[in-house]
PDB file of N, CA and C in Angstrom:
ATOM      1  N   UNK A   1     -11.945   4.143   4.738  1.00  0.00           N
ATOM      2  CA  UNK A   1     -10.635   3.880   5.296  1.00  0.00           C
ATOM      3  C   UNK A   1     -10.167   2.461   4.990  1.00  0.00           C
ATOM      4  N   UNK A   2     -10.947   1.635   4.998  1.00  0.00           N
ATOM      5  CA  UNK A   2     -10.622   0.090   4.749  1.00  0.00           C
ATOM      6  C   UNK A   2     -10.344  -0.532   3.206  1.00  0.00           C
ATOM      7  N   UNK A   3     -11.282   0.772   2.520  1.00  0.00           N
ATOM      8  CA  UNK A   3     -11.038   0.180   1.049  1.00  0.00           C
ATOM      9  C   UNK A   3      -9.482   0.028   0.288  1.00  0.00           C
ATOM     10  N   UNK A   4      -8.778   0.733   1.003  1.00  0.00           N
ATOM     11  CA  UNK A   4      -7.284   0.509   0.078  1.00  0.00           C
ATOM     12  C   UNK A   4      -7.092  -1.156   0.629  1.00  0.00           C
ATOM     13  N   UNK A   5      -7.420  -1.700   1.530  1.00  0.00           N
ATOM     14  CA  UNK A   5      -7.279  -2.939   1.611  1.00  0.00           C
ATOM     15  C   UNK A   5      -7.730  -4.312   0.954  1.00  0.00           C
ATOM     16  N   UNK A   6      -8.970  -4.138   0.080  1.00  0.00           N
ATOM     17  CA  UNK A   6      -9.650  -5.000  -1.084  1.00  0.00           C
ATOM     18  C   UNK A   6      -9.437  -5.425  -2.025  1.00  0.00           C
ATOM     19  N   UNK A   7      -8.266  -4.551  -2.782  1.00  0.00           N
ATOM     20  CA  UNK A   7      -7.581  -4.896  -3.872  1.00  0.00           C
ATOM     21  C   UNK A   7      -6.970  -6.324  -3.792  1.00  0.00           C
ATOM     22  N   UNK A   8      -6.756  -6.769  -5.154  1.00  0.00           N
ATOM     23  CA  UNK A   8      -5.620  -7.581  -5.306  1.00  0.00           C
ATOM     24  C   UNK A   8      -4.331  -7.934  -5.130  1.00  0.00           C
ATOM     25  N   UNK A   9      -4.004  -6.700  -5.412  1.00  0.00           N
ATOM     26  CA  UNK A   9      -2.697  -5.927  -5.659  1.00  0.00           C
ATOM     27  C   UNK A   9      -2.365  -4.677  -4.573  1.00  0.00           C
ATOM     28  N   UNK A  10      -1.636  -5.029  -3.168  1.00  0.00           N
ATOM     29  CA  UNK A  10      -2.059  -3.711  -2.694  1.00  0.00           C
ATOM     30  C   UNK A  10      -0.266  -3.420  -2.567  1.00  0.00           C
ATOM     31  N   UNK A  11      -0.839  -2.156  -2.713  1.00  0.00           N
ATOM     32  CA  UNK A  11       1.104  -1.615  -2.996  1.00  0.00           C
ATOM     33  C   UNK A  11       0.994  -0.439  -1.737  1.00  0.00           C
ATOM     34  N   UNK A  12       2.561  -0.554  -1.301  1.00  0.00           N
ATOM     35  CA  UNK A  12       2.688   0.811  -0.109  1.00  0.00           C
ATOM     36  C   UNK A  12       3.854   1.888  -0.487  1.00  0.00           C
ATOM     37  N   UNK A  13       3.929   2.571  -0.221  1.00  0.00           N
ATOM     38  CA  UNK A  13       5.414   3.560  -0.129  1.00  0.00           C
ATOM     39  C   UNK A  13       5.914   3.476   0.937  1.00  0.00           C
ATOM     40  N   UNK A  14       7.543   2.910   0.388  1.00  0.00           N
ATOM     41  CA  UNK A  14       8.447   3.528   1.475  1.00  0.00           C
ATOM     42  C   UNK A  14       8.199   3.870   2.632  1.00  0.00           C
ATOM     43  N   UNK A  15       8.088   3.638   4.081  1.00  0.00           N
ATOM     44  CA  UNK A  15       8.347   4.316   5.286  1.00  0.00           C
ATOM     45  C   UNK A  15       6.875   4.707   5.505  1.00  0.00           C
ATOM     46  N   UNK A  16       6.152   4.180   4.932  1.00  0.00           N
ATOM     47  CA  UNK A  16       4.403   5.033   4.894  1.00  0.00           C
ATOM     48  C   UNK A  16       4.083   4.291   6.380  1.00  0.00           C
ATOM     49  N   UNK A  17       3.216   4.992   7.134  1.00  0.00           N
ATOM     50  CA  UNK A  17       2.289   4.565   8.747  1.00  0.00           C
ATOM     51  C   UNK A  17       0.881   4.555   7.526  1.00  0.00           C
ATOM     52  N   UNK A  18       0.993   3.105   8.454  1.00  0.00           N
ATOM     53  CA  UNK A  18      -0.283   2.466   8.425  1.00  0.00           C
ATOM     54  C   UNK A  18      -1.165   2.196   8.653  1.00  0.00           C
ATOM     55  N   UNK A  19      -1.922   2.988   9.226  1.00  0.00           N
ATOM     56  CA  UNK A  19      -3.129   2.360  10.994  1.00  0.00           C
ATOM     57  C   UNK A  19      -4.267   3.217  10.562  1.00  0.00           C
ATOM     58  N   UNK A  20      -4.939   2.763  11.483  1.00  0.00           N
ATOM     59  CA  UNK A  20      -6.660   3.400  11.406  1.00  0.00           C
ATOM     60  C   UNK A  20      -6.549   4.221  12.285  1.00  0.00           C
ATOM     61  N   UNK A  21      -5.695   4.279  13.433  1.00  0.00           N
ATOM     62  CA  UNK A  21      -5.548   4.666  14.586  1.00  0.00           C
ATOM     63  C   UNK A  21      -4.162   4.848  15.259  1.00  0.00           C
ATOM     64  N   UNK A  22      -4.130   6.287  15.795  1.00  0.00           N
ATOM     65  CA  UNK A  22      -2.508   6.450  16.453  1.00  0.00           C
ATOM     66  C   UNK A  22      -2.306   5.218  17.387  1.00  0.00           C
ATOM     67  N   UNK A  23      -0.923   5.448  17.688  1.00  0.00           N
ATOM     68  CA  UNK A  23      -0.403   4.409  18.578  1.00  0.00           C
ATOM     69  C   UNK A  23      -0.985   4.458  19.897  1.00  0.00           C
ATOM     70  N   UNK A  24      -1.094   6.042  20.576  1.00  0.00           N
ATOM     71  CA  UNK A  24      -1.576   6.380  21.475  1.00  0.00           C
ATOM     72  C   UNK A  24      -3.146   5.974  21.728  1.00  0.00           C
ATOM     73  N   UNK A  25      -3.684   6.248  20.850  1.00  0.00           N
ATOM     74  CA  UNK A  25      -5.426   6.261  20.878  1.00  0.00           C
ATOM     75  C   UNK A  25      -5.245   4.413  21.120  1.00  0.00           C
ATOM     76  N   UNK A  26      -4.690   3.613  20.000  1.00  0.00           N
ATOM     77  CA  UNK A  26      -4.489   2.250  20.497  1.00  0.00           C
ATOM     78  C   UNK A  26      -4.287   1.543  22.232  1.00  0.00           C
ATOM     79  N   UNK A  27      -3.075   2.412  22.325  1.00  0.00           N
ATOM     80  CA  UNK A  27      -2.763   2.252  24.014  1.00  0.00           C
ATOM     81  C   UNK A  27      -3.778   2.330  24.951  1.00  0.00           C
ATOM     82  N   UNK A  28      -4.156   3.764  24.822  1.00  0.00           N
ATOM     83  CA  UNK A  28      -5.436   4.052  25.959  1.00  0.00           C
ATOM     84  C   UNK A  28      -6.484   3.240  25.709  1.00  0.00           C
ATOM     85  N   UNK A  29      -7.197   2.588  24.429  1.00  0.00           N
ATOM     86  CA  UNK A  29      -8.555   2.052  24.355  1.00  0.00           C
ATOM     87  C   UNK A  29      -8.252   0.424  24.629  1.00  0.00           C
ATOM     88  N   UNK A  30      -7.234  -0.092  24.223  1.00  0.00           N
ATOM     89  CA  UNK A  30      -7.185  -1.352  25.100  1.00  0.00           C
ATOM     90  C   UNK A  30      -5.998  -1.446  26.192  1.00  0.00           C
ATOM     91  N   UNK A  31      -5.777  -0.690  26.234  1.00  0.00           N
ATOM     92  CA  UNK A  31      -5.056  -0.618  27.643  1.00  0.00           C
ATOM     93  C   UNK A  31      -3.670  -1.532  27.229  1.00  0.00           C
ATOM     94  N   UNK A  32      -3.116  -1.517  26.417  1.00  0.00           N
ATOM     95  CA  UNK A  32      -1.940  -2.906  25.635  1.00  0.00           C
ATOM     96  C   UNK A  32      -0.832  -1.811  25.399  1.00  0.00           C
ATOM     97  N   UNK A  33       0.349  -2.341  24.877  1.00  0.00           N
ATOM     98  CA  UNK A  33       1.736  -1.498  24.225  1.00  0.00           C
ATOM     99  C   UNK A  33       1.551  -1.524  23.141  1.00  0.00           C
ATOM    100  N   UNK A  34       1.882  -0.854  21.936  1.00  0.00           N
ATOM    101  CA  UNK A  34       1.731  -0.862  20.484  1.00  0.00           C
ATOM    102  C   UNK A  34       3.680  -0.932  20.519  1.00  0.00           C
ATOM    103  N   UNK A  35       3.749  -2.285  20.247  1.00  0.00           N
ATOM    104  CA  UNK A  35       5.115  -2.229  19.297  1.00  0.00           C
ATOM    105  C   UNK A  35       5.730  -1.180  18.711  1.00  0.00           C
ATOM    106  N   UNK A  36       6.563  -0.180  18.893  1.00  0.00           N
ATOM    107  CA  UNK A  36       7.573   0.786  17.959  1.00  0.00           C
ATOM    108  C   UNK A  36       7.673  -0.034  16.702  1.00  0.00           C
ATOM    109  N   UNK A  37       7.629   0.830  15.185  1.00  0.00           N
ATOM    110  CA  UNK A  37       7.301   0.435  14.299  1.00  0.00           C
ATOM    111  C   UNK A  37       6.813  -0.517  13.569  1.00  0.00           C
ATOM    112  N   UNK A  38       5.301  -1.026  14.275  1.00  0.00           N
ATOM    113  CA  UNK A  38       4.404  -1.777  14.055  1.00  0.00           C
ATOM    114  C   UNK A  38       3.542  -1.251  13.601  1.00  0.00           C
ATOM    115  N   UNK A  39       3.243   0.244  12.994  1.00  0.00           N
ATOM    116  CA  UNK A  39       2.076   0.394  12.074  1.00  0.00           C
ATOM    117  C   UNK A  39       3.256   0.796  10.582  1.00  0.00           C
ATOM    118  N   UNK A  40       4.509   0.180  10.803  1.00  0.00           N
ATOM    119  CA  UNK A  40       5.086   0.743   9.396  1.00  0.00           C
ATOM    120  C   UNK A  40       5.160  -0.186   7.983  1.00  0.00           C
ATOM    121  N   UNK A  41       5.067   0.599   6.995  1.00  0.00           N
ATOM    122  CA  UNK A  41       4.813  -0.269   6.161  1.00  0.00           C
ATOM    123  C   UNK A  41       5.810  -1.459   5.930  1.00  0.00           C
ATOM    124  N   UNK A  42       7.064  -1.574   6.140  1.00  0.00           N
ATOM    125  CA  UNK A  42       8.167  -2.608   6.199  1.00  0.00           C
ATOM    126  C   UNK A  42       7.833  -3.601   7.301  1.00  0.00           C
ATOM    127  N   UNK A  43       7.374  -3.238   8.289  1.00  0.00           N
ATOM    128  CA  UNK A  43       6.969  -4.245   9.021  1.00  0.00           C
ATOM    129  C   UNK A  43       5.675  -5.017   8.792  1.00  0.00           C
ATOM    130  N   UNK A  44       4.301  -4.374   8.148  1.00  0.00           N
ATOM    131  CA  UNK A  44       3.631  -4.630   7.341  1.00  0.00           C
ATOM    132  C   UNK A  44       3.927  -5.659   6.388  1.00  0.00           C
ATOM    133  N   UNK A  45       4.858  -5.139   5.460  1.00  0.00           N
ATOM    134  CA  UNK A  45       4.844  -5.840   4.309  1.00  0.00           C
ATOM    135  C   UNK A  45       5.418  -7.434   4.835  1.00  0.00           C
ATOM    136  N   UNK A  46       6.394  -7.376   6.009  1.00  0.00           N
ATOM    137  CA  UNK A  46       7.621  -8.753   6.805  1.00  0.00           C
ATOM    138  C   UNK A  46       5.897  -9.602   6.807  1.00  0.00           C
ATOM    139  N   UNK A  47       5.212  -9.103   7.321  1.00  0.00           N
ATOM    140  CA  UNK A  47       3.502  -9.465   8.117  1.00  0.00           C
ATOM    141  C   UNK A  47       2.644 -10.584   6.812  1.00  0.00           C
ATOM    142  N   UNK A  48       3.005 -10.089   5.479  1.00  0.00           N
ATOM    143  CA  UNK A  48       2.150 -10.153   4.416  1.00  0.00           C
ATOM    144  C   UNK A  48       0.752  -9.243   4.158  1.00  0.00           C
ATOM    145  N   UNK A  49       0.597  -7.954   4.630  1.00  0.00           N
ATOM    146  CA  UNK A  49      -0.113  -7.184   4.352  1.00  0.00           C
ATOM    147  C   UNK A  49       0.037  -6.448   3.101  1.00  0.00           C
ATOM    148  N   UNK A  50       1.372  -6.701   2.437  1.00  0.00           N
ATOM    149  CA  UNK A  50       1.296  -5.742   0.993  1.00  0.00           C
ATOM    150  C   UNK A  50       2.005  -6.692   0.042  1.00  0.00           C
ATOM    151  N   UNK A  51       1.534  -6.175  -1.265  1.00  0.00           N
ATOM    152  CA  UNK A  51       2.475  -7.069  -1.900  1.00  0.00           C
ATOM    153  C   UNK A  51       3.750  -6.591  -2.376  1.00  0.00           C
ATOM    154  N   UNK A  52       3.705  -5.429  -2.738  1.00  0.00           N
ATOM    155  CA  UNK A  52       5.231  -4.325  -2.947  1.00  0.00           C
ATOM    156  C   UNK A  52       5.099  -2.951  -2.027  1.00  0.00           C
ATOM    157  N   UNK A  53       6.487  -2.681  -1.852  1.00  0.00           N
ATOM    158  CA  UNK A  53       6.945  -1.257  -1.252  1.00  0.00           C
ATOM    159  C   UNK A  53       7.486  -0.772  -2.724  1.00  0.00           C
ATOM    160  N   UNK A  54       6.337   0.678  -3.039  1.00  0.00           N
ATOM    161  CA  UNK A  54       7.022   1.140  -4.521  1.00  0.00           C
ATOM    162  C   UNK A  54       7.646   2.512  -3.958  1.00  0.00           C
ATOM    163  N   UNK A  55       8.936   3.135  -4.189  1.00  0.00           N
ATOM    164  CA  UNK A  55       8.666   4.744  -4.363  1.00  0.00           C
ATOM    165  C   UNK A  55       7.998   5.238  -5.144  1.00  0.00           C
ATOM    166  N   UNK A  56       7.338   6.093  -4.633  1.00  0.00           N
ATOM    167  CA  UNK A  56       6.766   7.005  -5.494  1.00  0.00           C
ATOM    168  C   UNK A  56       7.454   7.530  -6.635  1.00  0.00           C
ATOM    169  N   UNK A  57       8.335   7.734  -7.555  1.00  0.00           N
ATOM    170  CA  UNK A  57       8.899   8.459  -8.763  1.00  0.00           C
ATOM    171  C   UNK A  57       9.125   6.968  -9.412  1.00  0.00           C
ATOM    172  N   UNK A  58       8.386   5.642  -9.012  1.00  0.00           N
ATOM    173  CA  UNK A  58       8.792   4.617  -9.723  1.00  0.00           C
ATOM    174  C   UNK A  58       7.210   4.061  -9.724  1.00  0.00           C
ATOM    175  N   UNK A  59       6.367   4.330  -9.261  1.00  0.00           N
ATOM    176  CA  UNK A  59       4.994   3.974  -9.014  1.00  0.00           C
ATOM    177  C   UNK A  59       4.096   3.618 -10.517  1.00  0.00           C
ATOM    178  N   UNK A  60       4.542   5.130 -11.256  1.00  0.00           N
ATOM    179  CA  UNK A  60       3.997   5.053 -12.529  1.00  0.00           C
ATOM    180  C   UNK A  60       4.394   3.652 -13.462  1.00  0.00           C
ATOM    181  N   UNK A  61       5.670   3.882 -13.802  1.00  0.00           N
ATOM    182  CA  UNK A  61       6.389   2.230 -14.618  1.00  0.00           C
ATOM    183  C   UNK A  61       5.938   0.860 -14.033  1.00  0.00           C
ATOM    184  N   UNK A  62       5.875   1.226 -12.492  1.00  0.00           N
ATOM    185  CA  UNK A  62       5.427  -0.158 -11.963  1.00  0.00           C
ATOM    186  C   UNK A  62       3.956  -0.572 -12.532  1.00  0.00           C
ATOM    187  N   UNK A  63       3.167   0.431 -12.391  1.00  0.00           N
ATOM    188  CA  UNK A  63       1.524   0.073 -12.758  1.00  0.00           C
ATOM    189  C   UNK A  63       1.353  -0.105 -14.059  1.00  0.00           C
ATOM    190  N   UNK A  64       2.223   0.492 -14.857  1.00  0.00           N
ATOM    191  CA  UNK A  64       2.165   0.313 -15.833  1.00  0.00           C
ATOM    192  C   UNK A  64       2.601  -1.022 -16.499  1.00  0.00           C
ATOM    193  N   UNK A  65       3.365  -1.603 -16.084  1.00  0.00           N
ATOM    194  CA  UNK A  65       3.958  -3.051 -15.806  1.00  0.00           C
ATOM    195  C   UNK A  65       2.917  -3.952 -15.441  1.00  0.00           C
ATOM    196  N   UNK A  66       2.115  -3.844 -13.918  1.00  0.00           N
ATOM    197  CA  UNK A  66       1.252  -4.702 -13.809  1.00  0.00           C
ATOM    198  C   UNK A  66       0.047  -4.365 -14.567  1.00  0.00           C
ATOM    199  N   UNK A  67      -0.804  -3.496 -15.261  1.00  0.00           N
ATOM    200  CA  UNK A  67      -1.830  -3.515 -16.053  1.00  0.00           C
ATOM    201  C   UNK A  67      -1.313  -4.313 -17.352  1.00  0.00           C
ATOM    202  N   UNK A  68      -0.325  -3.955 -17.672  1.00  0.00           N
ATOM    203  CA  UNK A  68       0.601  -4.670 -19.230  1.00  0.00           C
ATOM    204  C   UNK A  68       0.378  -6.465 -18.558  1.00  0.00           C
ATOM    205  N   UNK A  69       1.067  -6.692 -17.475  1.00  0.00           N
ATOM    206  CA  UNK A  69       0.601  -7.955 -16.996  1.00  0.00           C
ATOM    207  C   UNK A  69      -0.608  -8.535 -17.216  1.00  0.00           C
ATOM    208  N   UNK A  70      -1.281  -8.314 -16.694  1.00  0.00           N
ATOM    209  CA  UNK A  70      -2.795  -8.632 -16.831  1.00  0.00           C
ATOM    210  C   UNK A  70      -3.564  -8.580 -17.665  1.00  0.00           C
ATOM    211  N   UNK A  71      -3.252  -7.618 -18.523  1.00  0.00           N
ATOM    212  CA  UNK A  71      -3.254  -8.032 -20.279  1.00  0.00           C
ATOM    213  C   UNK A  71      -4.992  -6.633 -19.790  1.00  0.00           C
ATOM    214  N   UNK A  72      -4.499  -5.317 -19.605  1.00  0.00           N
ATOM    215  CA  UNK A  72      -5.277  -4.333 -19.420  1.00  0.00           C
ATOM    216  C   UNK A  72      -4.953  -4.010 -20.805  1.00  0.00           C
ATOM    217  N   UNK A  73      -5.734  -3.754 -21.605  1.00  0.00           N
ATOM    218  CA  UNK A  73      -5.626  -2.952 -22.744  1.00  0.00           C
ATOM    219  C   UNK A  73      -6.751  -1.460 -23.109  1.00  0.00           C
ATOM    220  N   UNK A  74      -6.444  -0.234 -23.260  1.00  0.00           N
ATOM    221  CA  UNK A  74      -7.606   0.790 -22.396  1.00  0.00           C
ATOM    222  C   UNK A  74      -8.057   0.631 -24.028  1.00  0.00           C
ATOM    223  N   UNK A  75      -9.412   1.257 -23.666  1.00  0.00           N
ATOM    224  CA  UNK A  75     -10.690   1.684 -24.447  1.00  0.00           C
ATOM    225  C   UNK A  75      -9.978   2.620 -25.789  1.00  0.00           C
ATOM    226  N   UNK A  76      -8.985   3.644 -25.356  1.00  0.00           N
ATOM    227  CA  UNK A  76      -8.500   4.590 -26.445  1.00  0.00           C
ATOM    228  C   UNK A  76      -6.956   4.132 -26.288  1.00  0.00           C
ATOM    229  N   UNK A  77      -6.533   4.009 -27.187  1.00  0.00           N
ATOM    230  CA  UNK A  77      -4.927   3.840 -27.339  1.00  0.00           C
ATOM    231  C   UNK A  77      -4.576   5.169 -27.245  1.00  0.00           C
ATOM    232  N   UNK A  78      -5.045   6.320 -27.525  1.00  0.00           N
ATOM    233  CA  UNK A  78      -4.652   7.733 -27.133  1.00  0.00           C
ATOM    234  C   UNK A  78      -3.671   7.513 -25.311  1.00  0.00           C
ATOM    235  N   UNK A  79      -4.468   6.836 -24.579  1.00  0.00           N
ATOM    236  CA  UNK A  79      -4.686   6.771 -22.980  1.00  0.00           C
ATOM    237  C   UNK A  79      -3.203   6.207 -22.865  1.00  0.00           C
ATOM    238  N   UNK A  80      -2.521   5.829 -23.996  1.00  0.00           N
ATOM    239  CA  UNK A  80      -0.929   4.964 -23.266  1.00  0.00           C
ATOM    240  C   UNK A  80      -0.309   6.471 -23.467  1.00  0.00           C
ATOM    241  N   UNK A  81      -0.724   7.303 -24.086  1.00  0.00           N
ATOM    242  CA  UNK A  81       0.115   8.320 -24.400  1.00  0.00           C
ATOM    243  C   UNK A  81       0.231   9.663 -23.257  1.00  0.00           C
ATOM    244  N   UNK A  82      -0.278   9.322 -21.987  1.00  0.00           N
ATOM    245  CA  UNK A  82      -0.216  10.323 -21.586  1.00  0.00           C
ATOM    246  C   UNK A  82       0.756  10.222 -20.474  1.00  0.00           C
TER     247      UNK A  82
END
């Protein structure tokens, strides 16, 4: 559950909930209020927990952008072609 958090680069979608744990299960185990849209990713990202909000139908060009960044070049040049 924690590993999407290790990266370098951590990217979210749009409107995505974020938590390990419902709001509810939060409430009852420390007995506290969970903020209304405080596990969302926009409020997240205000936080510095992400570095981009991608849509999804734009996800692909984006990664493809940051591997081109970083100077990723794959094993088979076949692999840009798919």
């Amino acid at each position: 559950a924690s590993f999407g958090m290790l990266g370098d680069i951590i990217i979210a979608e749009p409107n995505a909930y974020i938590a390990f744990a419902g709001k509810r299960v939060i409430e009852q185990t420390l007995n506290t209020t969970v903020p209304e849209g405080s596990q969302a990713a926009e409020y997240l990202f205000q936080k510095g927990l992400f570095d981009l909000i991608i849509p999804r139908n734009l996800l692909k060009s984006v990664l493809s952008e940051l591997f081109q960044f970083h100077a990723f070049v794959p094993l088979n040049q076949n692999e840009t072609e798919h």
